[in-house]
PDB file of N, CA and C in Angstrom:
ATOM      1  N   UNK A   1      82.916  77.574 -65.875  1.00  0.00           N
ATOM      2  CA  UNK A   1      83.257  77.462 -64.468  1.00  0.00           C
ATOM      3  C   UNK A   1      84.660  76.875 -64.337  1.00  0.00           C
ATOM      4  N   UNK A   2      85.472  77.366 -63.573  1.00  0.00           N
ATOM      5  CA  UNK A   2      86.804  76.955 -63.135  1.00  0.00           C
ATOM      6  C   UNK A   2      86.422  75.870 -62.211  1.00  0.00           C
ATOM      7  N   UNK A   3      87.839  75.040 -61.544  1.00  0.00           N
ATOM      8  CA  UNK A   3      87.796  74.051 -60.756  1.00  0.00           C
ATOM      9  C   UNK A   3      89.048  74.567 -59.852  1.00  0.00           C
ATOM     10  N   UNK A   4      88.484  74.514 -58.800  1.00  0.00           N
ATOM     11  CA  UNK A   4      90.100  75.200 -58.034  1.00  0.00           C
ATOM     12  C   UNK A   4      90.320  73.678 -57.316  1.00  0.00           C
ATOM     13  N   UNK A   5      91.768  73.456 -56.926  1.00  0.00           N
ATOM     14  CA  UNK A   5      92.184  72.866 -56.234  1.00  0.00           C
ATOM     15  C   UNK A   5      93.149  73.324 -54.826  1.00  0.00           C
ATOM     16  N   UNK A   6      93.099  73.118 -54.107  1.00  0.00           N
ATOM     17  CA  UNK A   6      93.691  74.444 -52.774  1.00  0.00           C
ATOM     18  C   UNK A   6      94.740  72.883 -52.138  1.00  0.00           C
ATOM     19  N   UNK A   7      95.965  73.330 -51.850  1.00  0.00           N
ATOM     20  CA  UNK A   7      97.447  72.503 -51.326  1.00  0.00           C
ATOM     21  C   UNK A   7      97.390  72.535 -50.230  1.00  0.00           C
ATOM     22  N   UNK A   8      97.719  72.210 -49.306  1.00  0.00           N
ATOM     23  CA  UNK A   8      97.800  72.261 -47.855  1.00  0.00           C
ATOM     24  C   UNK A   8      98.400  73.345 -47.811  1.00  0.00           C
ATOM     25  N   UNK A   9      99.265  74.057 -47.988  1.00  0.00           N
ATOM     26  CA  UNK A   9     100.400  75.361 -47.488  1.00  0.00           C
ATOM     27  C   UNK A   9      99.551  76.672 -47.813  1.00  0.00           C
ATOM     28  N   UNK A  10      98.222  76.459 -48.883  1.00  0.00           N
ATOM     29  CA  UNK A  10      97.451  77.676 -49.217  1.00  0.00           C
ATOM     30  C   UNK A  10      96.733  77.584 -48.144  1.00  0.00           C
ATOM     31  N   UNK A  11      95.973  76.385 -47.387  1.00  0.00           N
ATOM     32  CA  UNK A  11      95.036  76.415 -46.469  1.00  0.00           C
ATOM     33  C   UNK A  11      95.921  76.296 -45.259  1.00  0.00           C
ATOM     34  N   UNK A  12      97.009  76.177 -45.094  1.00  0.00           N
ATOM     35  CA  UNK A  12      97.311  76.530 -43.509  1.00  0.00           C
ATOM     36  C   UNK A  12      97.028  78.066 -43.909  1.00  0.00           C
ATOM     37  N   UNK A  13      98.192  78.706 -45.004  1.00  0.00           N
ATOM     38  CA  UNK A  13      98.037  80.199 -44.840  1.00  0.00           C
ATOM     39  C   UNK A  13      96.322  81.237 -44.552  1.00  0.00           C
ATOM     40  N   UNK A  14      95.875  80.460 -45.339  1.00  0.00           N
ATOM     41  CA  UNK A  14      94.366  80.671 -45.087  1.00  0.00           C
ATOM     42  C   UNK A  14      93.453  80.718 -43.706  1.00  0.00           C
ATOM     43  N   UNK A  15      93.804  79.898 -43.393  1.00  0.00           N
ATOM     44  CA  UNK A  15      93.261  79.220 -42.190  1.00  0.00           C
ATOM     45  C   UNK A  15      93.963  79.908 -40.780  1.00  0.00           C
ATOM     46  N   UNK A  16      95.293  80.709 -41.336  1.00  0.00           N
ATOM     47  CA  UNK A  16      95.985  81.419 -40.168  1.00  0.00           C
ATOM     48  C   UNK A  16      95.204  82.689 -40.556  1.00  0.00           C
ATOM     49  N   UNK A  17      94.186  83.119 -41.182  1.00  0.00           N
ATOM     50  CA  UNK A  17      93.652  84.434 -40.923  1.00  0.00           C
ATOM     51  C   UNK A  17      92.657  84.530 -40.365  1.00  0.00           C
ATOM     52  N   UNK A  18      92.219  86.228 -40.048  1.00  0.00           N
ATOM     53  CA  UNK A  18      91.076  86.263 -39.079  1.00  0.00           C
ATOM     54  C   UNK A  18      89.887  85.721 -39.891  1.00  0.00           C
ATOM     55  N   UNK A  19      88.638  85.605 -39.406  1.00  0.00           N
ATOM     56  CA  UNK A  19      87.210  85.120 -40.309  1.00  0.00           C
ATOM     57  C   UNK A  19      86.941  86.228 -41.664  1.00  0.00           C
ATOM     58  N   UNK A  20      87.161  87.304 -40.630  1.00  0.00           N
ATOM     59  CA  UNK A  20      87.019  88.715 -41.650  1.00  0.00           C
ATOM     60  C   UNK A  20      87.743  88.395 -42.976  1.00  0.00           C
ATOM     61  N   UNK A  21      88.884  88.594 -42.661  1.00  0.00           N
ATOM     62  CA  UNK A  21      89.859  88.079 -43.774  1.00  0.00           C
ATOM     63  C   UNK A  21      89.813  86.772 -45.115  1.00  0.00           C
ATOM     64  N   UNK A  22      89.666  86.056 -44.219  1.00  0.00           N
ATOM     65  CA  UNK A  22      89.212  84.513 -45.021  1.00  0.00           C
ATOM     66  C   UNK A  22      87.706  84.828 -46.085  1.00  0.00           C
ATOM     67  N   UNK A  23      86.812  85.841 -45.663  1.00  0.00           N
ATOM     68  CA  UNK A  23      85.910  85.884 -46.070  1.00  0.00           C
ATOM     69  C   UNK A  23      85.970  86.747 -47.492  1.00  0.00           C
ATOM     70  N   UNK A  24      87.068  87.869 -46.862  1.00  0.00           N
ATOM     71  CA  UNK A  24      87.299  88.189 -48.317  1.00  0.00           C
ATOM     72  C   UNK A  24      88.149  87.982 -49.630  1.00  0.00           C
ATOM     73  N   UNK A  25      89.073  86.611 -48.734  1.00  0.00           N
ATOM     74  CA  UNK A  25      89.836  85.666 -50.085  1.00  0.00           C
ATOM     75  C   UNK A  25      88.934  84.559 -50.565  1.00  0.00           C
ATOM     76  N   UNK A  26      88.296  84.257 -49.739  1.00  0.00           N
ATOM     77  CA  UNK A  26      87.094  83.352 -50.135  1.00  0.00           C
ATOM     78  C   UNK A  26      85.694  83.832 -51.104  1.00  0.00           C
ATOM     79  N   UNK A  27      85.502  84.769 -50.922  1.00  0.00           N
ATOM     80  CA  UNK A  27      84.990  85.884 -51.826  1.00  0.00           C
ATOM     81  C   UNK A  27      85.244  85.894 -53.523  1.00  0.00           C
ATOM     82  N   UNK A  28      86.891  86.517 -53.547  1.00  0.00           N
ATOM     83  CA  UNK A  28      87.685  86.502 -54.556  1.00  0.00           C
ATOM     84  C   UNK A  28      87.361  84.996 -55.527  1.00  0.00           C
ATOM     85  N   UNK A  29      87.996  83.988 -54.427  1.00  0.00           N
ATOM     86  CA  UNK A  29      88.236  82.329 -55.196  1.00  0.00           C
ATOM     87  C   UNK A  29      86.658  82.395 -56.012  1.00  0.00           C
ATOM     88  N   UNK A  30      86.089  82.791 -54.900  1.00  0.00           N
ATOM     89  CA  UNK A  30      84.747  82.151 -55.726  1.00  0.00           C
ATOM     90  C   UNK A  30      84.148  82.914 -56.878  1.00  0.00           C
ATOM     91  N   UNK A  31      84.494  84.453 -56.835  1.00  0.00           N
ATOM     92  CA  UNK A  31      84.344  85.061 -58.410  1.00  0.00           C
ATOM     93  C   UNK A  31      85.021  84.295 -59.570  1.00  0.00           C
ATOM     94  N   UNK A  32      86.545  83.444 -59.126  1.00  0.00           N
ATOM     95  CA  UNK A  32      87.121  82.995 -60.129  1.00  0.00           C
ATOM     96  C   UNK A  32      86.667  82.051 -60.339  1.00  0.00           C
ATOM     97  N   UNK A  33      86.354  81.155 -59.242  1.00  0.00           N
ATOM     98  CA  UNK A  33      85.428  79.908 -59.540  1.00  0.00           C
ATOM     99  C   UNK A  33      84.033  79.755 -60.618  1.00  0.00           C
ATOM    100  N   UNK A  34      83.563  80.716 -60.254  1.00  0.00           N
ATOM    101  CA  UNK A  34      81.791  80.948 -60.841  1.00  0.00           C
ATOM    102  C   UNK A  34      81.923  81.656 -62.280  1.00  0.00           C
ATOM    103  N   UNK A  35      82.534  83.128 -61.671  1.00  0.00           N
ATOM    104  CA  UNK A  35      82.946  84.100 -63.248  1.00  0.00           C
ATOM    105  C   UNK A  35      83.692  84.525 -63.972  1.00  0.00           C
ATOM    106  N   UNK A  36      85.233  83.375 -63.690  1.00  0.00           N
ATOM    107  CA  UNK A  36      86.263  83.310 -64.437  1.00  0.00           C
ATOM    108  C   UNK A  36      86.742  84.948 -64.291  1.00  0.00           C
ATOM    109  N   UNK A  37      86.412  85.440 -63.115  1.00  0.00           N
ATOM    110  CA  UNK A  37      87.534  86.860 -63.487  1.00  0.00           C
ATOM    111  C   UNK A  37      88.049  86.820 -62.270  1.00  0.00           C
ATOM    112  N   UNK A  38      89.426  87.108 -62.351  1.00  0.00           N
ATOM    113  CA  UNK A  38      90.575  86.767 -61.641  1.00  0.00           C
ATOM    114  C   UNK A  38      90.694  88.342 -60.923  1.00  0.00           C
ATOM    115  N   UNK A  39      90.711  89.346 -61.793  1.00  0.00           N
ATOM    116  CA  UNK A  39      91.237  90.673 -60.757  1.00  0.00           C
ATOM    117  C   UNK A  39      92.208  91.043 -61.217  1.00  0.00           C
ATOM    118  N   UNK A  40      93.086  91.794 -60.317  1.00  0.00           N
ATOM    119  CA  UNK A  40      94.427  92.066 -60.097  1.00  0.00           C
ATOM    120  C   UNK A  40      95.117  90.413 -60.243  1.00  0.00           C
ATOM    121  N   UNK A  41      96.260  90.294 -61.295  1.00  0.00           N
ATOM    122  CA  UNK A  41      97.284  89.023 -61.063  1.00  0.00           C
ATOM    123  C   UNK A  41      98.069  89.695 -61.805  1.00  0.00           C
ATOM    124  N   UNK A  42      99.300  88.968 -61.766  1.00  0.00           N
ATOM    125  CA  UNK A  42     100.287  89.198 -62.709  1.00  0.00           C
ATOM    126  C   UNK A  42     100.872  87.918 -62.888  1.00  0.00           C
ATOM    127  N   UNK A  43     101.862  87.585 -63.844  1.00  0.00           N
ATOM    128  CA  UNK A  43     102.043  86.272 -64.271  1.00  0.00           C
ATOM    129  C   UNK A  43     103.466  86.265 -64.059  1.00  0.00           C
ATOM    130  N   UNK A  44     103.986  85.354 -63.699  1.00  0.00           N
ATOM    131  CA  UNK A  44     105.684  84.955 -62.934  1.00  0.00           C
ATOM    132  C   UNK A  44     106.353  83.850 -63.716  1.00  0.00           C
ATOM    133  N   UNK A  45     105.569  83.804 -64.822  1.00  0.00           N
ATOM    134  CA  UNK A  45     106.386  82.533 -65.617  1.00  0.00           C
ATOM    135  C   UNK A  45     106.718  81.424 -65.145  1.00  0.00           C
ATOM    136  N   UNK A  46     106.832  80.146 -66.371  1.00  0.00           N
ATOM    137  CA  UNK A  46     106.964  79.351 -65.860  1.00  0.00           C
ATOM    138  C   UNK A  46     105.829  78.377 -65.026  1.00  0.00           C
ATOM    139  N   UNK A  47     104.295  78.683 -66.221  1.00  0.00           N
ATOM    140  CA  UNK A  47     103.457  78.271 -65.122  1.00  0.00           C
ATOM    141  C   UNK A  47     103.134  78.593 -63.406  1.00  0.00           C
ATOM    142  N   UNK A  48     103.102  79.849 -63.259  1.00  0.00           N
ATOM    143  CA  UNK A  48     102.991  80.557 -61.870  1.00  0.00           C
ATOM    144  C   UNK A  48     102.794  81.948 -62.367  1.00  0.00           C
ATOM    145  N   UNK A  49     101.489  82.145 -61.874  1.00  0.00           N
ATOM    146  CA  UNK A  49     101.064  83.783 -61.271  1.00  0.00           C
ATOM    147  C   UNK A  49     100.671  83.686 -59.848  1.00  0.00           C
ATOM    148  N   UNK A  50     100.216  85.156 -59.686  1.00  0.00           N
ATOM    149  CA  UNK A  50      99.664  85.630 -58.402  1.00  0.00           C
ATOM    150  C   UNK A  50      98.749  86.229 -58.392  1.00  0.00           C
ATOM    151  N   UNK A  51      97.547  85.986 -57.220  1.00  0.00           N
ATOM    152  CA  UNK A  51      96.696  86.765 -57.287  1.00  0.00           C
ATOM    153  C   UNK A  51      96.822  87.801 -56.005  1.00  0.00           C
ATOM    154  N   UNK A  52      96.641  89.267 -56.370  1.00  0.00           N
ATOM    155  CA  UNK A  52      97.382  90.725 -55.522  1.00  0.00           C
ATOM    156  C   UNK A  52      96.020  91.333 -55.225  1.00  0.00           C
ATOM    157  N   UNK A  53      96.483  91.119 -53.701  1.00  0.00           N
ATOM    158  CA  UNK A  53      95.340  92.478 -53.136  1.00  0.00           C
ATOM    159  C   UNK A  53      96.168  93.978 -52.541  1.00  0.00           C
ATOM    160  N   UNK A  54      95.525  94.959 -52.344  1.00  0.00           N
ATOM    161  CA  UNK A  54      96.302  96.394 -52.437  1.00  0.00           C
ATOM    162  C   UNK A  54      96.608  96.054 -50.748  1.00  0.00           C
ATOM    163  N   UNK A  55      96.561  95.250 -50.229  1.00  0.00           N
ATOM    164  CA  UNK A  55      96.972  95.065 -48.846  1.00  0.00           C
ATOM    165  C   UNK A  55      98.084  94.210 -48.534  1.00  0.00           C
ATOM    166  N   UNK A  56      98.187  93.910 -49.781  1.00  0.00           N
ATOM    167  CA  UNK A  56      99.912  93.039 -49.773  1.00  0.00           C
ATOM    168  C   UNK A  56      99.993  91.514 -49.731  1.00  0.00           C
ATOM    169  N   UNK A  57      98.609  91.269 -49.570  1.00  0.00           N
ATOM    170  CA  UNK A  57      98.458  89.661 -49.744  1.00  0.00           C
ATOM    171  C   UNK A  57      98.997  88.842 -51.384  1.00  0.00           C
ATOM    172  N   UNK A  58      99.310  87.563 -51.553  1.00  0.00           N
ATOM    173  CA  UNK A  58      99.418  87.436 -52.229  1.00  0.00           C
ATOM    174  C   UNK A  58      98.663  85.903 -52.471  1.00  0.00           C
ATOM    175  N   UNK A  59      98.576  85.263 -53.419  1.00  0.00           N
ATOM    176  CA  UNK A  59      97.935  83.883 -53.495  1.00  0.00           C
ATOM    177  C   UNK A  59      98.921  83.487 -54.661  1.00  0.00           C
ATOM    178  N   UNK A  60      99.431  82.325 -54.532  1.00  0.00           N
ATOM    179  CA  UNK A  60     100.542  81.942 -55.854  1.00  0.00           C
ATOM    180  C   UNK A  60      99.974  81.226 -56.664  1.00  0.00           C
ATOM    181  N   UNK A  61      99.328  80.626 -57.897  1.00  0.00           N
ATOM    182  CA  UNK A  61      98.610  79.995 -58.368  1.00  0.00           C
ATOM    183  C   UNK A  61      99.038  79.681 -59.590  1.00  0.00           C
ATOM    184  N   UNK A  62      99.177  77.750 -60.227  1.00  0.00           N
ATOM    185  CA  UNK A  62      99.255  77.460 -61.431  1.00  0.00           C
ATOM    186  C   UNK A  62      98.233  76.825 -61.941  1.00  0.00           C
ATOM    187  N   UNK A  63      97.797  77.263 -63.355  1.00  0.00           N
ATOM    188  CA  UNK A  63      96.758  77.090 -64.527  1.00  0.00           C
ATOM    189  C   UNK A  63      96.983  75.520 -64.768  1.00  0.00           C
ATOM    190  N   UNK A  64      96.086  74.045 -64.685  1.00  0.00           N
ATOM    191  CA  UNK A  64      96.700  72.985 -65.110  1.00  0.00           C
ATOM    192  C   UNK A  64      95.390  73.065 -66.295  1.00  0.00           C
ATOM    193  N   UNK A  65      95.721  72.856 -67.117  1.00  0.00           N
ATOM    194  CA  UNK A  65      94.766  72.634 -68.694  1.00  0.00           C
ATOM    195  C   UNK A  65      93.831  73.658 -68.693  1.00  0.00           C
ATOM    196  N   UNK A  66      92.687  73.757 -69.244  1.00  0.00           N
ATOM    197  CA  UNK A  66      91.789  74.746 -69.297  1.00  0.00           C
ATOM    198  C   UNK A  66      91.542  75.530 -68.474  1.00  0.00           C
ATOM    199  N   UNK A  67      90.738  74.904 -67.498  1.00  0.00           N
ATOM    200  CA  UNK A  67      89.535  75.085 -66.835  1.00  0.00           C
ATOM    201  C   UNK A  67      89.733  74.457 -65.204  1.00  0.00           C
ATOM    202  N   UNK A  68      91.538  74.584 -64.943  1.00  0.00           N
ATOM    203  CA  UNK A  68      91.989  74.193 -63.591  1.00  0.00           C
ATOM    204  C   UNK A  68      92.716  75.316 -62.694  1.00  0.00           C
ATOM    205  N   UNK A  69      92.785  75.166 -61.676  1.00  0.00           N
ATOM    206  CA  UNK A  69      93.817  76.256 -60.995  1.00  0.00           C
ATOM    207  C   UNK A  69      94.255  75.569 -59.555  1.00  0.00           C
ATOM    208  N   UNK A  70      95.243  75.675 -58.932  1.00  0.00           N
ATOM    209  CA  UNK A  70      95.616  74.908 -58.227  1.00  0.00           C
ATOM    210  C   UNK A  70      96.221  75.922 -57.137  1.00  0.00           C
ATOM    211  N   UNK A  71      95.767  76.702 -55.927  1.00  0.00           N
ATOM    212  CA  UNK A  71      96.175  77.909 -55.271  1.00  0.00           C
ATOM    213  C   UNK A  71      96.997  76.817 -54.621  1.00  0.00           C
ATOM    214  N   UNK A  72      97.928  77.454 -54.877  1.00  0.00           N
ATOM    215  CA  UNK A  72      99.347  76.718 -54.210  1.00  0.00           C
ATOM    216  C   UNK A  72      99.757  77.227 -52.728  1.00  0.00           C
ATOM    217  N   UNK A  73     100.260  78.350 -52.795  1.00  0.00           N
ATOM    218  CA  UNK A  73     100.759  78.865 -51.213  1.00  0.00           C
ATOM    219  C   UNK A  73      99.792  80.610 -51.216  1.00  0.00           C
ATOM    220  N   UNK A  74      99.462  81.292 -49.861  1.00  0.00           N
ATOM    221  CA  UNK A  74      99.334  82.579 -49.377  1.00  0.00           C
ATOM    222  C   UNK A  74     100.193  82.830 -48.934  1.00  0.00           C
ATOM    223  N   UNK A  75     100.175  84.263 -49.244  1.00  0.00           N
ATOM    224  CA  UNK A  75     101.267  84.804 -48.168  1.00  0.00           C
ATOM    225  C   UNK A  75     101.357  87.048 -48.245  1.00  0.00           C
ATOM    226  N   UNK A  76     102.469  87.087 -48.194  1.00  0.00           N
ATOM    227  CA  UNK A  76     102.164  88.732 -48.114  1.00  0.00           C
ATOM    228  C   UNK A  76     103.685  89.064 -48.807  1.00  0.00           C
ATOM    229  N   UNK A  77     103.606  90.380 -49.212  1.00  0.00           N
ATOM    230  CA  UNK A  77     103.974  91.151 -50.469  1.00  0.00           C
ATOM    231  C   UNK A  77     105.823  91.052 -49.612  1.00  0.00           C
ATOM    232  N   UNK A  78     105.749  91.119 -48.505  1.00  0.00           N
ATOM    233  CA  UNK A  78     107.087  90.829 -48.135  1.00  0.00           C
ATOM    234  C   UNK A  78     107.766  89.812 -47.656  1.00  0.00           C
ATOM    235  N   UNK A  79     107.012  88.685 -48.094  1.00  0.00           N
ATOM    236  CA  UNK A  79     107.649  87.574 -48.265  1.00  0.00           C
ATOM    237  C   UNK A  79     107.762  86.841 -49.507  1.00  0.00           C
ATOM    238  N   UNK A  80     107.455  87.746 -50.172  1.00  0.00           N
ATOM    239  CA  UNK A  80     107.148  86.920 -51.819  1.00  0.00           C
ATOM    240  C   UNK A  80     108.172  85.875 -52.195  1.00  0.00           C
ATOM    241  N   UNK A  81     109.706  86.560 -51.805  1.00  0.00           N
ATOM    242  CA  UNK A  81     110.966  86.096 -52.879  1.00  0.00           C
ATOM    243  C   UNK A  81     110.791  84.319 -51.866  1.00  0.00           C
ATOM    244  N   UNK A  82     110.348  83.971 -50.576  1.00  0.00           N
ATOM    245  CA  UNK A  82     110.358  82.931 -50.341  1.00  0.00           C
ATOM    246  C   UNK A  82     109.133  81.904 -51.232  1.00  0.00           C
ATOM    247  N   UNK A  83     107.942  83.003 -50.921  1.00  0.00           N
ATOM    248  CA  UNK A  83     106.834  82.230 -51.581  1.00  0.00           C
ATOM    249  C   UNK A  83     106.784  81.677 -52.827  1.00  0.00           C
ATOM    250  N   UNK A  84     107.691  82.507 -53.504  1.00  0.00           N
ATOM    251  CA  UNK A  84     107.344  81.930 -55.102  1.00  0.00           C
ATOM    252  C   UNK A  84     108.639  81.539 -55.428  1.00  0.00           C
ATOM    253  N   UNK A  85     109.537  81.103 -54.315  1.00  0.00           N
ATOM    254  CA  UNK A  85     110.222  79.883 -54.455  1.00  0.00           C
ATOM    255  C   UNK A  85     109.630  78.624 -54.560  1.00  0.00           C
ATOM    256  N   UNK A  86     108.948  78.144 -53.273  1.00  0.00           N
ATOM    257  CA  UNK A  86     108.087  77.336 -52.829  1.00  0.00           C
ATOM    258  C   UNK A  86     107.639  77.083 -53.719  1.00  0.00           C
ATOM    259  N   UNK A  87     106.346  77.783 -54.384  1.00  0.00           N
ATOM    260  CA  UNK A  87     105.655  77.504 -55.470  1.00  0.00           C
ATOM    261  C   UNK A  87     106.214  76.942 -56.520  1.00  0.00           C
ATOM    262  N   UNK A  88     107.275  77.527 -57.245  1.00  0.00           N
ATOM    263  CA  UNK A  88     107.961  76.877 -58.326  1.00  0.00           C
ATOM    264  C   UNK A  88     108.486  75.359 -58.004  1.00  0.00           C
ATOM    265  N   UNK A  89     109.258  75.338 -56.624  1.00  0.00           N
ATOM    266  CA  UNK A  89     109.299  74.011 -56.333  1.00  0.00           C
ATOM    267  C   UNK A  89     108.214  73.192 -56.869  1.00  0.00           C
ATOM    268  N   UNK A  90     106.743  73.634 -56.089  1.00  0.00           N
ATOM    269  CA  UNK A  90     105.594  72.350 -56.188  1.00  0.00           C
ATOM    270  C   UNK A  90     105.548  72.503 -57.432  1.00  0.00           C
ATOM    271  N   UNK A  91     105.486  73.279 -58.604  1.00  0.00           N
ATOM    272  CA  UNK A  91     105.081  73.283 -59.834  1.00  0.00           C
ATOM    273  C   UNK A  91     106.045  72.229 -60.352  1.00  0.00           C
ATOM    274  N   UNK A  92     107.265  72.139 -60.231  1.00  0.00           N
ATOM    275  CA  UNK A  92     108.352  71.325 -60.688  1.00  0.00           C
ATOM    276  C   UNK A  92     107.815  70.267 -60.238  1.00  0.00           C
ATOM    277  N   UNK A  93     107.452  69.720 -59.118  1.00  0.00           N
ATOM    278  CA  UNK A  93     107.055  68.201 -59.001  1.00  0.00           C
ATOM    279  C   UNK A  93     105.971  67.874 -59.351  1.00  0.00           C
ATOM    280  N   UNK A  94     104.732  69.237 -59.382  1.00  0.00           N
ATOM    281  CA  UNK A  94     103.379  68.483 -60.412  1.00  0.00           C
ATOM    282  C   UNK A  94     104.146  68.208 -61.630  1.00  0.00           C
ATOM    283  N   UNK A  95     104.696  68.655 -62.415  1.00  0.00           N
ATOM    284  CA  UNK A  95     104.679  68.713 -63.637  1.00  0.00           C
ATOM    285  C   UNK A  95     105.864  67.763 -63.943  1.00  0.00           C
ATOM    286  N   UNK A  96     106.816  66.877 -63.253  1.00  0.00           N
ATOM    287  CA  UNK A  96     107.559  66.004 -63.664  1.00  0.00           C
ATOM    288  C   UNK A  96     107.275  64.175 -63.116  1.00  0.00           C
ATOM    289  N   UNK A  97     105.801  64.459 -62.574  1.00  0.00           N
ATOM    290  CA  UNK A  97     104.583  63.120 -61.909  1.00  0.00           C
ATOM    291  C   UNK A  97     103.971  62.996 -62.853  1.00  0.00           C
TER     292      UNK A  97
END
């Protein structure tokens, strides 16, 4: 079993969607949570991937030791180059605390 940890900037993004919606990223987390399979991701180096739905969503997410994951920011396929700025930011300050 994974351990997710969710940032404030993943749950505003979250929390700005419809129920419908939320239900099916909430869905997702919890396959990764329960059965360790992630899906569609690709990996962005540097401690940062993403998890990709064919609708353009994105979830930015870093691995801390085993059996951690820490969904950092949501967002959508055309805002990425901001999002996974952001993200790298927070990764830089987990990882120098």
């Amino acid at each position: 079993m994974i351990q997710i940890q969710e940032t404030d900037d993943y749950l505003d993004w979250l929390n700005d969607l419809t129920k419908k919606e939320q239900v099916k990223v909430k869905a997702r987390i919890s396959r990764i949570e329960k059965d360790e399979h992630f899906g569609d991701t690709r990996k962005l180096g540097a401690h940062l991937a993403e998890l990709r739905w064919k609708n353009g969503w994105r979830v930015y997410f870093s691995s801390i030791g085993y059996k951690k994951i820490v969904l950092i920011i949501g967002g959508h396929k055309n805002e990425q180059e901001k999002d996974i700025k952001k993200a790298h930011i927070y990764i830089r300050r987990l990882t120098t605390h």
